[in-house]
N, C-alpha and C. Protein backbone atom coordinates (compact mmCIF):
# COMPACT_ATOMS: atom_id res chain seq x y z
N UNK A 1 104.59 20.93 123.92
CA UNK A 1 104.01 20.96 125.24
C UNK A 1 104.99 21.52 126.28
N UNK A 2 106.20 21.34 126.22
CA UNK A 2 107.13 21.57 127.02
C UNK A 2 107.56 23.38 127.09
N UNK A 3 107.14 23.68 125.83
CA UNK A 3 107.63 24.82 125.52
C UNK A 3 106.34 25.61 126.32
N UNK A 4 105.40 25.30 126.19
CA UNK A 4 104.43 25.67 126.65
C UNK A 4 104.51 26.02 128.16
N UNK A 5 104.53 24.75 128.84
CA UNK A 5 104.64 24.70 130.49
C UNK A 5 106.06 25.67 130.98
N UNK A 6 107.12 25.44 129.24
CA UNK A 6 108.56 26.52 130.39
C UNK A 6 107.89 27.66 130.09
N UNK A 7 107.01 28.49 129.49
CA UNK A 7 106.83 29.93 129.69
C UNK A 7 106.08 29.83 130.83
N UNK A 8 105.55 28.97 131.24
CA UNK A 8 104.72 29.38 133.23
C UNK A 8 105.46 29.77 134.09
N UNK A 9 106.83 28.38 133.74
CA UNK A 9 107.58 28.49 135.26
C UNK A 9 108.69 28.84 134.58
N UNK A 10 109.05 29.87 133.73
CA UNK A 10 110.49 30.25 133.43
C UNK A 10 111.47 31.15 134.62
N UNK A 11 110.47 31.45 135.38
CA UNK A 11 111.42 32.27 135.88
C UNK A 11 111.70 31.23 137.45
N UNK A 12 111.25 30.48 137.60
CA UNK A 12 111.21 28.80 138.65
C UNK A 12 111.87 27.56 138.59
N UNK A 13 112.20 27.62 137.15
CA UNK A 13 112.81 26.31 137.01
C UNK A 13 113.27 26.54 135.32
N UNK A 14 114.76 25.99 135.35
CA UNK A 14 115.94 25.77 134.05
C UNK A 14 115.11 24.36 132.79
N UNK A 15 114.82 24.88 132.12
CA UNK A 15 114.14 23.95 130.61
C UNK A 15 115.93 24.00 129.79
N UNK A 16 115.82 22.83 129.81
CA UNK A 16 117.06 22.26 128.82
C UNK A 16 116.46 21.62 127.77
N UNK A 17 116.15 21.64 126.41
CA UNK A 17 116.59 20.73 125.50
C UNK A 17 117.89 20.45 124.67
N UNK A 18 118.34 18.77 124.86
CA UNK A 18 119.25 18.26 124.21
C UNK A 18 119.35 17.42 123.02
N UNK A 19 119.80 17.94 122.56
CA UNK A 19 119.73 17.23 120.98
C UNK A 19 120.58 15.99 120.53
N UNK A 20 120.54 14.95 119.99
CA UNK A 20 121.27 13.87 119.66
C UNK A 20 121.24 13.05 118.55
N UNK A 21 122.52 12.18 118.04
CA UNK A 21 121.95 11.98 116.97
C UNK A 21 121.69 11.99 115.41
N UNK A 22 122.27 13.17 115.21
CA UNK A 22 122.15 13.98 114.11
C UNK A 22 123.34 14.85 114.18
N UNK A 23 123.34 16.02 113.86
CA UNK A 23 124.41 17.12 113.48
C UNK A 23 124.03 18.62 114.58
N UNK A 24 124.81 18.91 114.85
CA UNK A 24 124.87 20.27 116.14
C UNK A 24 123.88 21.49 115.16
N UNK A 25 124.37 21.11 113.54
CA UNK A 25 124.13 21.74 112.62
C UNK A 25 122.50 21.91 112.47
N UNK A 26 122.23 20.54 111.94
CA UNK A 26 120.84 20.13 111.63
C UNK A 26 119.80 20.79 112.80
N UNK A 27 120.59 20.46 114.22
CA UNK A 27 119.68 20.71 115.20
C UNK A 27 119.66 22.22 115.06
N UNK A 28 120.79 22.89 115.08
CA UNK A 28 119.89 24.73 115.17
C UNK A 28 119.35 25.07 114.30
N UNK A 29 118.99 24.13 113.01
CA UNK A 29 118.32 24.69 112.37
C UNK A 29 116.59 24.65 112.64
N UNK A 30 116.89 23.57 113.64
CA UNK A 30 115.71 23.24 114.46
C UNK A 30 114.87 24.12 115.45
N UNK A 31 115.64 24.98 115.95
CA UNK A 31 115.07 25.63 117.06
C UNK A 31 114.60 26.90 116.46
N UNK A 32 113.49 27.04 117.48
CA UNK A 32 112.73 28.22 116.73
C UNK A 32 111.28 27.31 116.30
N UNK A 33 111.52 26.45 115.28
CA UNK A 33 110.48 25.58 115.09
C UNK A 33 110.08 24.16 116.31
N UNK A 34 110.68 23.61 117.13
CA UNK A 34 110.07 22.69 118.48
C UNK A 34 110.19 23.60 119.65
N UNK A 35 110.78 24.81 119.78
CA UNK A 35 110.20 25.63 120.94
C UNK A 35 110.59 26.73 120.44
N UNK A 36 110.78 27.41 121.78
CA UNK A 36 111.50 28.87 121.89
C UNK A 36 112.22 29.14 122.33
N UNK A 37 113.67 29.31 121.82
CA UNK A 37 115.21 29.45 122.72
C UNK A 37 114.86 30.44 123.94
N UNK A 38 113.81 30.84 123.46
CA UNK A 38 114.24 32.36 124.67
C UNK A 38 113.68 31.69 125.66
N UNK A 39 112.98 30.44 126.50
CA UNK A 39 111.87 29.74 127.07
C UNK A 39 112.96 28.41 127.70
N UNK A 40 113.30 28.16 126.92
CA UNK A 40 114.38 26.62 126.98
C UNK A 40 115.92 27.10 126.43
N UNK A 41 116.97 26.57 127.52
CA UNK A 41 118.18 26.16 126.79
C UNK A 41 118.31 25.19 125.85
N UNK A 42 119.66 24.84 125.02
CA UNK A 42 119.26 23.93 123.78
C UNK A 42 121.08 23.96 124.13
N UNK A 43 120.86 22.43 123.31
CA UNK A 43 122.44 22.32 123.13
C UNK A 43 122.68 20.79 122.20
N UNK A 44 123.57 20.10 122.03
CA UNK A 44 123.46 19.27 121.12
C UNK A 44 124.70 17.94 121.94
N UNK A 45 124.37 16.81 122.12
CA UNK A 45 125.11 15.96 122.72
C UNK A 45 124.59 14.72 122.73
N UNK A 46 125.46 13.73 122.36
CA UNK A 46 125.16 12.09 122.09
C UNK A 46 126.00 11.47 122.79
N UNK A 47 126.27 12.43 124.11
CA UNK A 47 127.01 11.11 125.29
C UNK A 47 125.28 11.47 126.07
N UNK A 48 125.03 13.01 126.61
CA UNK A 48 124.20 13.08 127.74
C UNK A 48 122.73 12.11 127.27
N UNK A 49 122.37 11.39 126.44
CA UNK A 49 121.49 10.54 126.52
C UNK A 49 121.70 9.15 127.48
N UNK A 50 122.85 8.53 127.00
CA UNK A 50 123.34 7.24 128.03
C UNK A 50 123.27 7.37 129.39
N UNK A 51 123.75 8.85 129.86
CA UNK A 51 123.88 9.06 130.70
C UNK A 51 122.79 9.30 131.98
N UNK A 52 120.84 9.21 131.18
CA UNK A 52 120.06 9.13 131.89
C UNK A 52 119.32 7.80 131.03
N UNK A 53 120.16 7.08 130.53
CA UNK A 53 119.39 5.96 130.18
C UNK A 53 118.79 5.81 128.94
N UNK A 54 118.98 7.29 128.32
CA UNK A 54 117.92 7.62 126.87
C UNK A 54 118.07 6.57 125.89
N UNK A 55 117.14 5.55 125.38
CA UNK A 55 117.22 4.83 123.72
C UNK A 55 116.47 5.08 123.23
N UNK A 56 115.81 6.27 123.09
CA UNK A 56 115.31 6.71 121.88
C UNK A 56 114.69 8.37 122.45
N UNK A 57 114.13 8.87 121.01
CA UNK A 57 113.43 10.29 121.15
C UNK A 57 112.12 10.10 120.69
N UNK A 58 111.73 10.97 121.32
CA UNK A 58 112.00 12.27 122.72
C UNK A 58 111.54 11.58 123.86
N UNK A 59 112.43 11.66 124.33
CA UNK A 59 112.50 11.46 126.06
C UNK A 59 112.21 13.10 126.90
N UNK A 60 111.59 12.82 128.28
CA UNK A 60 111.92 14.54 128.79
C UNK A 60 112.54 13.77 129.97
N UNK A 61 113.04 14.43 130.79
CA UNK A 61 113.77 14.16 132.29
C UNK A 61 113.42 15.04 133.09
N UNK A 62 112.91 14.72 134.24
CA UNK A 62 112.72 16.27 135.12
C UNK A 62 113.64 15.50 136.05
N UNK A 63 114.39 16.78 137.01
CA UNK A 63 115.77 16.19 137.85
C UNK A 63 115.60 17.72 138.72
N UNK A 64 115.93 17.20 140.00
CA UNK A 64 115.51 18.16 140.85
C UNK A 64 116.79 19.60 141.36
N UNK A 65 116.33 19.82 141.93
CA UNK A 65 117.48 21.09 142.53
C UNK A 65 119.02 20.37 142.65
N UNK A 66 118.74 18.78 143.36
CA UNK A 66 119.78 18.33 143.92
C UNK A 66 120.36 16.93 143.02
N UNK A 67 119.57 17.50 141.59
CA UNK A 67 120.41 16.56 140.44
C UNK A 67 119.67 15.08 140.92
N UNK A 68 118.70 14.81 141.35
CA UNK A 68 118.55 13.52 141.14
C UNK A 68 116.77 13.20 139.90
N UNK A 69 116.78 12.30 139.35
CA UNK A 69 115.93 12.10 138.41
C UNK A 69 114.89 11.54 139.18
N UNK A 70 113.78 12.88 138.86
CA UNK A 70 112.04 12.55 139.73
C UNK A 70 110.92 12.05 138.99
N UNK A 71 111.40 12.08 137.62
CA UNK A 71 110.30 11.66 136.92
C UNK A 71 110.88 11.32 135.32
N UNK A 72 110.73 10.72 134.16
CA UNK A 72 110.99 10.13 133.07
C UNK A 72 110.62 9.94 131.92
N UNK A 73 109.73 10.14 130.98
CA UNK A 73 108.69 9.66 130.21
C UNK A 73 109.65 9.53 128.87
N UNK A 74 108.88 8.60 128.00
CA UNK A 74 109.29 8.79 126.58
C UNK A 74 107.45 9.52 125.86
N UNK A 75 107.95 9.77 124.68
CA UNK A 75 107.03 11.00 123.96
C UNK A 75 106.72 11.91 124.24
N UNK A 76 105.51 11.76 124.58
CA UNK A 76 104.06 13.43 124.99
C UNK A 76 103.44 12.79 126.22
N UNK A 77 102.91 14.02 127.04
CA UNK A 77 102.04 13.81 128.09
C UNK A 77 102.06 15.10 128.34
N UNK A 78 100.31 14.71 128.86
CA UNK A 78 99.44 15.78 129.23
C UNK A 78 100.02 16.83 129.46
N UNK A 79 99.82 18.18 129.18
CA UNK A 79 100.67 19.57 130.19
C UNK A 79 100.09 19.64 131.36
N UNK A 80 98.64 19.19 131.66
CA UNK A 80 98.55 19.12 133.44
C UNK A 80 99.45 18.26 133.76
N UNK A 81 99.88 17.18 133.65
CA UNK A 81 100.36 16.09 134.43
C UNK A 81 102.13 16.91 134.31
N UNK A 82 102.22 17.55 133.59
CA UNK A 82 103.71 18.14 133.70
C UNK A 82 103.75 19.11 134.31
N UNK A 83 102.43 20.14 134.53
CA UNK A 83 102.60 20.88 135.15
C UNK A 83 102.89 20.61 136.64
N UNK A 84 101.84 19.68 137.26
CA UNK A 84 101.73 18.84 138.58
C UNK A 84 102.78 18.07 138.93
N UNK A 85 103.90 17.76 138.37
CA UNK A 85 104.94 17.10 138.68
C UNK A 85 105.67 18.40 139.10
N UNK A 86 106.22 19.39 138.13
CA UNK A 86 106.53 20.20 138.12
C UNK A 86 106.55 21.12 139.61
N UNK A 87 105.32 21.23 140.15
CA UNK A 87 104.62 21.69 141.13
C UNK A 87 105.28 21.16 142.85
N UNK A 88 104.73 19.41 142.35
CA UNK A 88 105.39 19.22 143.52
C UNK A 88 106.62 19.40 143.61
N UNK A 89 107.50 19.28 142.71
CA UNK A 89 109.00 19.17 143.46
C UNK A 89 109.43 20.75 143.62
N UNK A 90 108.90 21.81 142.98
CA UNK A 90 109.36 23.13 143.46
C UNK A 90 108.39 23.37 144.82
N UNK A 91 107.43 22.84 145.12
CA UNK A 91 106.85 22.45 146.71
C UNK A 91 107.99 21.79 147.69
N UNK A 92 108.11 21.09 147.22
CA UNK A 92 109.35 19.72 147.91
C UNK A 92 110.80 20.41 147.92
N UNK A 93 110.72 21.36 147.30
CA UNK A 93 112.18 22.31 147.55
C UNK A 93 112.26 23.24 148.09
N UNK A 94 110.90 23.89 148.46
CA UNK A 94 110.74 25.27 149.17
C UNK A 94 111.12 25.08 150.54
């Protein structure tokens, strides 16, 4: 879903996925198959979960221009409701 909504607003807003957990290894063998590098950054780290609270996967984080955390979820949700979050805060930044 995510991969989905960053090809709308790729050229609007930075898609990070972070990987944890496992091996730096395991994970690139990952990509390609849960999105599209060219769509999302990717990287691999098992401090940056603590660091927004993460205990478990998949978590998403949306965090605004000015680094603060606007919204949270664990799993899946809707791509309207991500898109519309999405929306307001590049509204709320203009």
């Amino acid at each position: 879903m995510i991969d989905a909504v960053a090809s709308e607003f790729r050229n609007r807003v930075t898609f990070v996925a972070v990987a944890q957990n496992s091996t730096p290894e395991a994970s690139a063998e990952r990509v390609g198959v849960w999105f599209s590098p060219d769509r999302l950054r990717w990287g691999y780290s098992d401090e940056i979960g603590p660091l927004f609270g993460v205990r478990g996967q998949p978590v998403s984080v949306l965090i605004t221009s000015r680094g603060k955390i606007a919204s949270t979820w664990f799993g899946s949700k809707p791509e309207t409701e991500i898109r519309s979050e999405i929306e307001q805060l590049l509204e709320l930044s203009a």
